[in-house]
Protein backbone atom coordinates (compact mmCIF):
# COMPACT_ATOMS: atom_id res chain seq x y z
CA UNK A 1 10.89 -1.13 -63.32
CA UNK A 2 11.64 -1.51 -59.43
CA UNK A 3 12.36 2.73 -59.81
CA UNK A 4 8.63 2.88 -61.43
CA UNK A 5 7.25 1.03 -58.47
CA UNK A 6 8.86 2.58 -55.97
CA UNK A 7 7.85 5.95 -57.30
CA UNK A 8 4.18 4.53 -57.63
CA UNK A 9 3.98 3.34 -53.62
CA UNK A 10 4.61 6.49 -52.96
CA UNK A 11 2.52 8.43 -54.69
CA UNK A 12 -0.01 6.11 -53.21
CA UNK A 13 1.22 6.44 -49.68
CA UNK A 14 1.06 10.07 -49.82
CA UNK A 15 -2.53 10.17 -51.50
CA UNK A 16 -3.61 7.92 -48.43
CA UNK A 17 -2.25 10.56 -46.17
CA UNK A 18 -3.76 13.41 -47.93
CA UNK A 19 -6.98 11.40 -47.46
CA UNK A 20 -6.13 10.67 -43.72
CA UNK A 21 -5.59 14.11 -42.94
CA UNK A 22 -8.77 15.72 -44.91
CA UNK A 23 -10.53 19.17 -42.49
CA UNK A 24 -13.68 17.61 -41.10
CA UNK A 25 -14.78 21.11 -41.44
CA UNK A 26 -15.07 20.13 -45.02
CA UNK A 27 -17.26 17.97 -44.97
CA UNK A 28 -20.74 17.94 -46.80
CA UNK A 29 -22.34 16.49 -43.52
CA UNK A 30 -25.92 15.83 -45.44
CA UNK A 31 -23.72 13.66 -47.64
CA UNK A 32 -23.08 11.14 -45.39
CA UNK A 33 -27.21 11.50 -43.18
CA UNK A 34 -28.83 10.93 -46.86
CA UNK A 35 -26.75 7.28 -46.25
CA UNK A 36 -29.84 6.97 -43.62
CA UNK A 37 -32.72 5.71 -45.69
CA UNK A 38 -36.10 4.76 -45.14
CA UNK A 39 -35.81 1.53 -46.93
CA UNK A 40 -32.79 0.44 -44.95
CA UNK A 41 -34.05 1.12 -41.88
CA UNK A 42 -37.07 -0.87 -42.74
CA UNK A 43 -34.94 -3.95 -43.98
CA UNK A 44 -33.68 -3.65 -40.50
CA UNK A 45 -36.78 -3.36 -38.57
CA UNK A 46 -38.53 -6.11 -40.22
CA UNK A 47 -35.87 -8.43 -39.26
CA UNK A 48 -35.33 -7.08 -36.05
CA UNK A 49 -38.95 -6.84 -35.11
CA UNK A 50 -39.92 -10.35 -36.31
CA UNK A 51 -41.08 -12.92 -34.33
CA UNK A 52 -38.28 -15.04 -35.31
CA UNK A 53 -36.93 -13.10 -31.77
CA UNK A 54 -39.14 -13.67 -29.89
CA UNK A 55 -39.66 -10.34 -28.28
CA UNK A 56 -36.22 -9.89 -27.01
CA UNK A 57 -36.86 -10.72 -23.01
CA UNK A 58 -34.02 -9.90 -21.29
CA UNK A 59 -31.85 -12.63 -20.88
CA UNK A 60 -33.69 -15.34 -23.18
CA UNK A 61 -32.70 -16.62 -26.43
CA UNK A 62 -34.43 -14.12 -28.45
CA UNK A 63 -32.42 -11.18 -26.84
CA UNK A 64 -29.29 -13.45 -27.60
CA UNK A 65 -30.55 -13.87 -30.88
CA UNK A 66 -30.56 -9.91 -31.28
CA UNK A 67 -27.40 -9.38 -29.57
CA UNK A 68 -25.57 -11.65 -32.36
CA UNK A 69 -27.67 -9.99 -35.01
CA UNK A 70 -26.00 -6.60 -33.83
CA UNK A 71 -22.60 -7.76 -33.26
CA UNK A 72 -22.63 -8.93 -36.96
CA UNK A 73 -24.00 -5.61 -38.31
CA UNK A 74 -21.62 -3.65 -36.56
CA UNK A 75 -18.59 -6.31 -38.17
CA UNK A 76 -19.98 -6.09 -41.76
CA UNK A 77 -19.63 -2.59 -41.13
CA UNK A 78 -16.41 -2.94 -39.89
CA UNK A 79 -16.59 -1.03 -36.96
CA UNK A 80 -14.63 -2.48 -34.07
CA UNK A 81 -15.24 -3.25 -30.42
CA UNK A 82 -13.83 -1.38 -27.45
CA UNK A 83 -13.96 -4.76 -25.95
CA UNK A 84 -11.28 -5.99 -28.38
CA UNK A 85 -11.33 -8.54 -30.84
CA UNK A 86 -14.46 -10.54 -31.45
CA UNK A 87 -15.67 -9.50 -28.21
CA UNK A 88 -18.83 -6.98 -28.31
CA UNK A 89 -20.39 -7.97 -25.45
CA UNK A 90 -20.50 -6.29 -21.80
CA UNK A 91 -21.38 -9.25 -19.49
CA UNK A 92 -24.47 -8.10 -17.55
CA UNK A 93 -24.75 -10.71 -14.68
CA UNK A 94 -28.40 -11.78 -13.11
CA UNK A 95 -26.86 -10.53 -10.22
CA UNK A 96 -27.53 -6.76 -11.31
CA UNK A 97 -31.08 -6.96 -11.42
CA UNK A 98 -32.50 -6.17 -8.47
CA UNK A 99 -35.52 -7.97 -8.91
CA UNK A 100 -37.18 -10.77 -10.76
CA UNK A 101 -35.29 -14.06 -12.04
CA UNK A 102 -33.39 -12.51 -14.91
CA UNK A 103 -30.55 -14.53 -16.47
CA UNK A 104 -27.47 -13.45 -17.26
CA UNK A 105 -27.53 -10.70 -20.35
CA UNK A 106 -25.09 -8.58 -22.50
CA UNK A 107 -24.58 -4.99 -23.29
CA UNK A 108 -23.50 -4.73 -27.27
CA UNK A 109 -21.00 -2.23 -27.78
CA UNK A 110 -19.28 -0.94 -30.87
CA UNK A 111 -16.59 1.85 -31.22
CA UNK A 112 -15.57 4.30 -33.75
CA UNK A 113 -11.83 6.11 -32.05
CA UNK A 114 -11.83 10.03 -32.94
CA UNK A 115 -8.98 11.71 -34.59
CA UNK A 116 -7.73 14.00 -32.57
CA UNK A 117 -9.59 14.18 -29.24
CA UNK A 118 -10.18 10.21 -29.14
CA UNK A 119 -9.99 10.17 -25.35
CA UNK A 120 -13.32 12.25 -25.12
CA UNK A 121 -16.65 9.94 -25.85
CA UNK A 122 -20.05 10.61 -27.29
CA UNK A 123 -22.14 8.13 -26.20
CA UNK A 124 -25.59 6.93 -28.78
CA UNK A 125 -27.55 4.21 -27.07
CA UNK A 126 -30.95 2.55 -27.27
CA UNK A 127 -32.31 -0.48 -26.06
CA UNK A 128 -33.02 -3.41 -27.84
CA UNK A 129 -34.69 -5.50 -25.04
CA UNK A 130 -38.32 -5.52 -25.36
CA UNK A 131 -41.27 -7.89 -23.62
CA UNK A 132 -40.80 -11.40 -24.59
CA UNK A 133 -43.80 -13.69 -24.92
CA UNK A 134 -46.74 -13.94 -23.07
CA UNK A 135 -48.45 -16.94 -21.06
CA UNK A 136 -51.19 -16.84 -23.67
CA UNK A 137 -47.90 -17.32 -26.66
CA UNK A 138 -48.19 -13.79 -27.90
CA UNK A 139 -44.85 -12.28 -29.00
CA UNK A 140 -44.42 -8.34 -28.32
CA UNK A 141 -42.39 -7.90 -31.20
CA UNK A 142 -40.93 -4.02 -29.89
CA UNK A 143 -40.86 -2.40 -33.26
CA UNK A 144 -41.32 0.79 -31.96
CA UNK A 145 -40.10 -0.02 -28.55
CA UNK A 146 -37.35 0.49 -29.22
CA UNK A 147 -36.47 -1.72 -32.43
CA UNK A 148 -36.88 1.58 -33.89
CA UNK A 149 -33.98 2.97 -31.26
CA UNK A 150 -31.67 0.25 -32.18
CA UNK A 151 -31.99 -0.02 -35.83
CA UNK A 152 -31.54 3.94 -36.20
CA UNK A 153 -28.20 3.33 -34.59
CA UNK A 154 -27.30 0.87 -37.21
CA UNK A 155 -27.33 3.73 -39.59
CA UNK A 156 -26.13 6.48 -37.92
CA UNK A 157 -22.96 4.08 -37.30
CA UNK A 158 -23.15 3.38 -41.10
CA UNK A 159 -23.19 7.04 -42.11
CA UNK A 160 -19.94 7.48 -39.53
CA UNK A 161 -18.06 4.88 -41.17
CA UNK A 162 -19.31 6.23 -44.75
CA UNK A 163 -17.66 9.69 -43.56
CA UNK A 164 -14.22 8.21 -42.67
CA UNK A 165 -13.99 5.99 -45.31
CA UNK A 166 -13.80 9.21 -47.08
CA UNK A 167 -11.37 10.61 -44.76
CA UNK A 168 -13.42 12.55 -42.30
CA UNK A 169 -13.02 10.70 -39.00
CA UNK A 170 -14.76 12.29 -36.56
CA UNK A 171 -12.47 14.46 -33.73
CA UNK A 172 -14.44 12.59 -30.60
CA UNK A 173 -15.10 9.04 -30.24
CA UNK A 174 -18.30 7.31 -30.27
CA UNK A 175 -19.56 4.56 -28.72
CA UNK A 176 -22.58 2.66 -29.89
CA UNK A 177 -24.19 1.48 -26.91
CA UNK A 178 -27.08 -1.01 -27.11
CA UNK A 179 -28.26 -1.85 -23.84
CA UNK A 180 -30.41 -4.49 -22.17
CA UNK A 181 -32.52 -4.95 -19.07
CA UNK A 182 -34.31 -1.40 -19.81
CA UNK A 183 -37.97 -2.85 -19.73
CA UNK A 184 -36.08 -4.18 -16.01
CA UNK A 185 -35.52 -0.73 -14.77
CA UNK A 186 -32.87 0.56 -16.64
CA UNK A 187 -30.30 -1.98 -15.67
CA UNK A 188 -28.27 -2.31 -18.79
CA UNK A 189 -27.37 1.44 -18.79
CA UNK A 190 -27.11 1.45 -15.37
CA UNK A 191 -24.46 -1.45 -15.09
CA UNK A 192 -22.70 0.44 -17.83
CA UNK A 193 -22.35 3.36 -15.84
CA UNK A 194 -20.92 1.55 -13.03
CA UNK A 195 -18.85 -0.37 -14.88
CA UNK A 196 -17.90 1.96 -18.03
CA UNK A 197 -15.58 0.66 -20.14
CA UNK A 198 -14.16 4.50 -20.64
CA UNK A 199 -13.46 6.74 -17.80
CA UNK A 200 -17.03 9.12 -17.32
CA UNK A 201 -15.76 11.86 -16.97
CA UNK A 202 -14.38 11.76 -20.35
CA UNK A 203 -17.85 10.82 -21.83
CA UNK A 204 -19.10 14.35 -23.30
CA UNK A 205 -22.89 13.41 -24.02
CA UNK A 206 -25.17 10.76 -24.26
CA UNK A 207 -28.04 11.22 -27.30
CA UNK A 208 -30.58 8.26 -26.06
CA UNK A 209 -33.11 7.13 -28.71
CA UNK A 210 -36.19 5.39 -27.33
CA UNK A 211 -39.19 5.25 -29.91
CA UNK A 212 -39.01 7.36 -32.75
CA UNK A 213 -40.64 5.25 -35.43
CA UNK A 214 -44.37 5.96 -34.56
CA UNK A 215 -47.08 9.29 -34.26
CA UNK A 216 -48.12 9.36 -30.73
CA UNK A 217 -51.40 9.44 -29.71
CA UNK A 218 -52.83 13.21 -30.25
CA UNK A 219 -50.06 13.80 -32.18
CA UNK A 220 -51.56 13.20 -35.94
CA UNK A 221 -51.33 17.03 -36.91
CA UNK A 222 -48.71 17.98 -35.56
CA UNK A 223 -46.26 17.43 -38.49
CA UNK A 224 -42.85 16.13 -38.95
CA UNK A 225 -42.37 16.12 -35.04
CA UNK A 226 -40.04 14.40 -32.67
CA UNK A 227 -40.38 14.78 -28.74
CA UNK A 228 -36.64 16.15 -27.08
CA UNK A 229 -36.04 15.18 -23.39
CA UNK A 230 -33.69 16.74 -21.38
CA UNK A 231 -31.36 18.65 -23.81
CA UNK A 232 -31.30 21.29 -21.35
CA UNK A 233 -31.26 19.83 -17.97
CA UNK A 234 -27.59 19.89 -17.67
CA UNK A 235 -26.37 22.27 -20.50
CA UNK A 236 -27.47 25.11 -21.78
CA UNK A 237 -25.13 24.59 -24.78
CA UNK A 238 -26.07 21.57 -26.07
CA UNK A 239 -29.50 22.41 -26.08
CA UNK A 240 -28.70 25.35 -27.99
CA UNK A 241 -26.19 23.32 -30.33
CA UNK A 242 -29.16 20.80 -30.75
CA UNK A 243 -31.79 23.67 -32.04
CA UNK A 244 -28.89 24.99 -34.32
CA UNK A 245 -28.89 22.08 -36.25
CA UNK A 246 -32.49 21.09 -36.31
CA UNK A 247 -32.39 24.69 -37.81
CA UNK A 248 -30.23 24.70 -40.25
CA UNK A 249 -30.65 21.24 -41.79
CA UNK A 250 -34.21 19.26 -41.06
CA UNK A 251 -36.71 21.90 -39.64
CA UNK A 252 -38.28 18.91 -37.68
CA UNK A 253 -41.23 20.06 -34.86
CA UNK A 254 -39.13 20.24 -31.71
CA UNK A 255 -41.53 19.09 -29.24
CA UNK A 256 -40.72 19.96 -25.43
CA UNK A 257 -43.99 19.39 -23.85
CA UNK A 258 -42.29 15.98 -21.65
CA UNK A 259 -39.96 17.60 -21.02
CA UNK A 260 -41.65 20.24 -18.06
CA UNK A 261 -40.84 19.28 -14.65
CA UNK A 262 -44.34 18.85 -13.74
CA UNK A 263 -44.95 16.31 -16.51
CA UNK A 264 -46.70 13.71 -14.65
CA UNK A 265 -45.37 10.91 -17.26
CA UNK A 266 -41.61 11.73 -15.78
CA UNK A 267 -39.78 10.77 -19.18
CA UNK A 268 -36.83 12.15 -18.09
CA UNK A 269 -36.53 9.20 -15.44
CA UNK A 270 -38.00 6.66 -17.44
CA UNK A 271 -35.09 6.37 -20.12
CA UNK A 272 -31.51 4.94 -20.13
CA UNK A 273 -30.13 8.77 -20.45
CA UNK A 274 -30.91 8.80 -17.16
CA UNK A 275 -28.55 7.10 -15.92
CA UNK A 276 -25.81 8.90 -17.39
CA UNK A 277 -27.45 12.32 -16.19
CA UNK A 278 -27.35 11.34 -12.36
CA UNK A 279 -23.41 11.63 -13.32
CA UNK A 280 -23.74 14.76 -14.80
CA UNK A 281 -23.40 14.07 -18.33
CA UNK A 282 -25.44 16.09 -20.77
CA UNK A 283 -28.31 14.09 -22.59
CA UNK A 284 -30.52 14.12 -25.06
CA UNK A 285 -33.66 11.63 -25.31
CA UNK A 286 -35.67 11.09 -28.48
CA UNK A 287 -39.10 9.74 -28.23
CA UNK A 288 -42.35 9.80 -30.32
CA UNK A 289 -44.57 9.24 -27.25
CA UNK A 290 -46.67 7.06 -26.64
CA UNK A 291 -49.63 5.50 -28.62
CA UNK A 292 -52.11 2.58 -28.33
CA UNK A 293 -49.53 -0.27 -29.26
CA UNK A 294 -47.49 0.77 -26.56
CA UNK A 295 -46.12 -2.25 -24.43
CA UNK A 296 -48.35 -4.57 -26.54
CA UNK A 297 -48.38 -7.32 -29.15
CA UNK A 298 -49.34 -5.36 -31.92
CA UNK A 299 -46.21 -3.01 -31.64
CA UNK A 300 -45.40 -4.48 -35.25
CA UNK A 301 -42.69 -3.49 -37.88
CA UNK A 302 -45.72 -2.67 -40.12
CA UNK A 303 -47.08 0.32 -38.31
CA UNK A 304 -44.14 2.08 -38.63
CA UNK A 305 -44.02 5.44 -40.15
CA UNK A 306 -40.37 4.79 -41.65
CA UNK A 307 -39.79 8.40 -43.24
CA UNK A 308 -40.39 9.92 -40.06
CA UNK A 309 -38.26 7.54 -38.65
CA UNK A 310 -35.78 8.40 -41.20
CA UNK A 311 -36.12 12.36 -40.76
CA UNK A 312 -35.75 11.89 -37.15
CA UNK A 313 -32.79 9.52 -37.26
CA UNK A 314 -31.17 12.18 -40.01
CA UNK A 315 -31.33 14.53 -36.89
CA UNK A 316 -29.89 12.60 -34.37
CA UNK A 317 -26.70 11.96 -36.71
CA UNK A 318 -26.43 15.71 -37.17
CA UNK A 319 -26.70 16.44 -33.76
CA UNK A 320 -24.23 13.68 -33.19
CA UNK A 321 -22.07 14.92 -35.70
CA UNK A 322 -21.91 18.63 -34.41
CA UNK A 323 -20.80 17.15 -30.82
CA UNK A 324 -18.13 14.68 -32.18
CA UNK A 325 -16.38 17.59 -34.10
CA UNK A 326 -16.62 20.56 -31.85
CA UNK A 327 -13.96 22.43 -30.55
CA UNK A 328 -15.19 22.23 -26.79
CA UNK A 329 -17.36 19.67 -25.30
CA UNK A 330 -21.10 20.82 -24.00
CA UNK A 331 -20.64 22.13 -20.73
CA UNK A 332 -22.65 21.52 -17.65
CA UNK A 333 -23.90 24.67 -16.32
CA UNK A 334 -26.56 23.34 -14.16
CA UNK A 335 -26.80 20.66 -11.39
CA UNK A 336 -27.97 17.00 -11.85
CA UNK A 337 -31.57 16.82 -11.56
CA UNK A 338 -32.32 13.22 -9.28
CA UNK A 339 -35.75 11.10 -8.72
CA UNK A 340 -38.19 13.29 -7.08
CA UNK A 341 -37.26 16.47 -7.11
């Protein structure tokens, strides 16, 4: 009997490392985006978006309500913090704002470690600060801006962990980064890069989502369309790796019209990628543009377009995926672009 056993653990101990040790190359990578669903990113949203958080002002109790909502998601998930333990919040004192009487707030990070370059990170961050309330008592509830951001995270993190349940960790790490303070200038990405919690020049890329659940305005006939920022401001490569997959899996309407120098909206500044850019890390922002709810109450969950959102969050998991598992990290090839010029 203890002979059976014996000979049974390690059968099992060797099937686990067979499954450890599975070629990420592999992979059926549209296995694991078709875990990104419409429906679940609407469960999300609707929660998310609600009023019961009260538009997620920086530093008031509805952006610590969303905070906890994300810490928990990314523990029923089981995805850990870099932090360590329980602890999935970067501290973001009142003191980093540089103007306005903001309260203390918290970065929410969670952190899946790569198989076999793990020091090297891809970063995936949104926003999930939004407006607040009004002095009239109207909540902005952000669905679009940028609940839509933050919940697509949610399930691209979902679909990683799917993939290395199964044995396919990716080779990089990643690092879900939710930040605050953006509708303050930026300030949650910006303390971040100041105060990283991994060395930057080991961070690889940053793929920023800001508003990708909506059709901006002008925009009705233009298809299944997302808007790309900055994919080749600093590399070359990665905007060519990013076209490659649009290519060969989704066949979305690349859109590149924000992203001309002479754009007088300046998207490229206007987004947490920046921040990572001024250091010279290669970025990609995805945005819808803008449209009449834009920085107002009626930016509800219920004017979302959630298989768009869907499509579009399918192709920043690719995109993600592809720069997680390549051999060689994108490389700069052109100089940081800065504020005016």
């Amino acid at each position: 009997m203890k002979k059976v056993l014996f000979l049974a653990v390690a059968v099992s101990l060797v099937g686990c490392k067979a499954q450890q040790s599975k070629s990420i190359e592999s992979a059926n990578v549209m296995d694991y985006a078709n875990t990104i669903t419409a429906n679940e990113l609407k469960d999300h949203l609707y929660t998310f978006a609600s009023d019961e958080f009260q538009g997620r002002e920086t530093g008031e109790p509805g952006q610590k309500m969303a905070a906890e909502y994300l810490k928990k998601e990314y523990q029923q998930l089981g995805i850990p913090s870099p932090l360590g333990g329980d602890d999935y919040y970067q501290e973001v004192p009142s003191s980093a704002f540089r103007r306005g009487n903001i309260k203390d707030t918290e970065n929410v990070l969670a952190y899946i470690e790569g198989s076999t370059m793990p020091e090297e990170i891809l970063v995936i961050s949104s926003h999930y600060d939004h407006e607040g309330i009004d002095d009239e008592g109207n909540i902005y509830n952000g669905a679009d801006d940028d609940g839509s951001g933050t919940v697509a995270i949610l399930e691209i993190a979902e679909a990683f962990v799917q993939a290395k349940k199964d044995g396919y960790t990716p080779k990089r790490s990643i690092l879900f980064l939710n930040v605050t303070g953006e509708e303050k200038g930026l300030v949650g990405s910006r303390y971040y890069t100041e105060n990283p919690v991994f060395p930057l020049e080991n961070t690889v890329t940053n793929l920023n989502i800001d508003m990708i659940g909506r059709i901006g305005t002008d925009m009705e006939n233009s298809g299944d369309y997302v808007y790309l920022i900055g994919s080749d401001k600093l590399s070359t490569e990665l905007h060519e790796l990013s076209e490659e997959v649009n290519n060969k899996y989704l066949n979305l309407n690349l859109d590149y019209t924000f992203n001309d120098e002479n754009d007088p909206n300046r998207f490229y500044y206007r987004s947490d990628h920046y921040n990572f850019a001024k250091h010279d890390i290669p970025i990609i922002f995805y945005f819808n543009g803008v449209h009449e709810d834009y920085h107002k109450p009626t930016d509800t969950p219920d004017k979302i377009e959630y298989d768009l959102l869907e499509k579009r969050t399918k192709l920043v998991f690719l995109t993600a995926w592809e720069v997680a598992n390549r051999d060689e990290r994108p490389f700069v090839d052109k100089p940081t672009l800065t504020e005016g010029e």
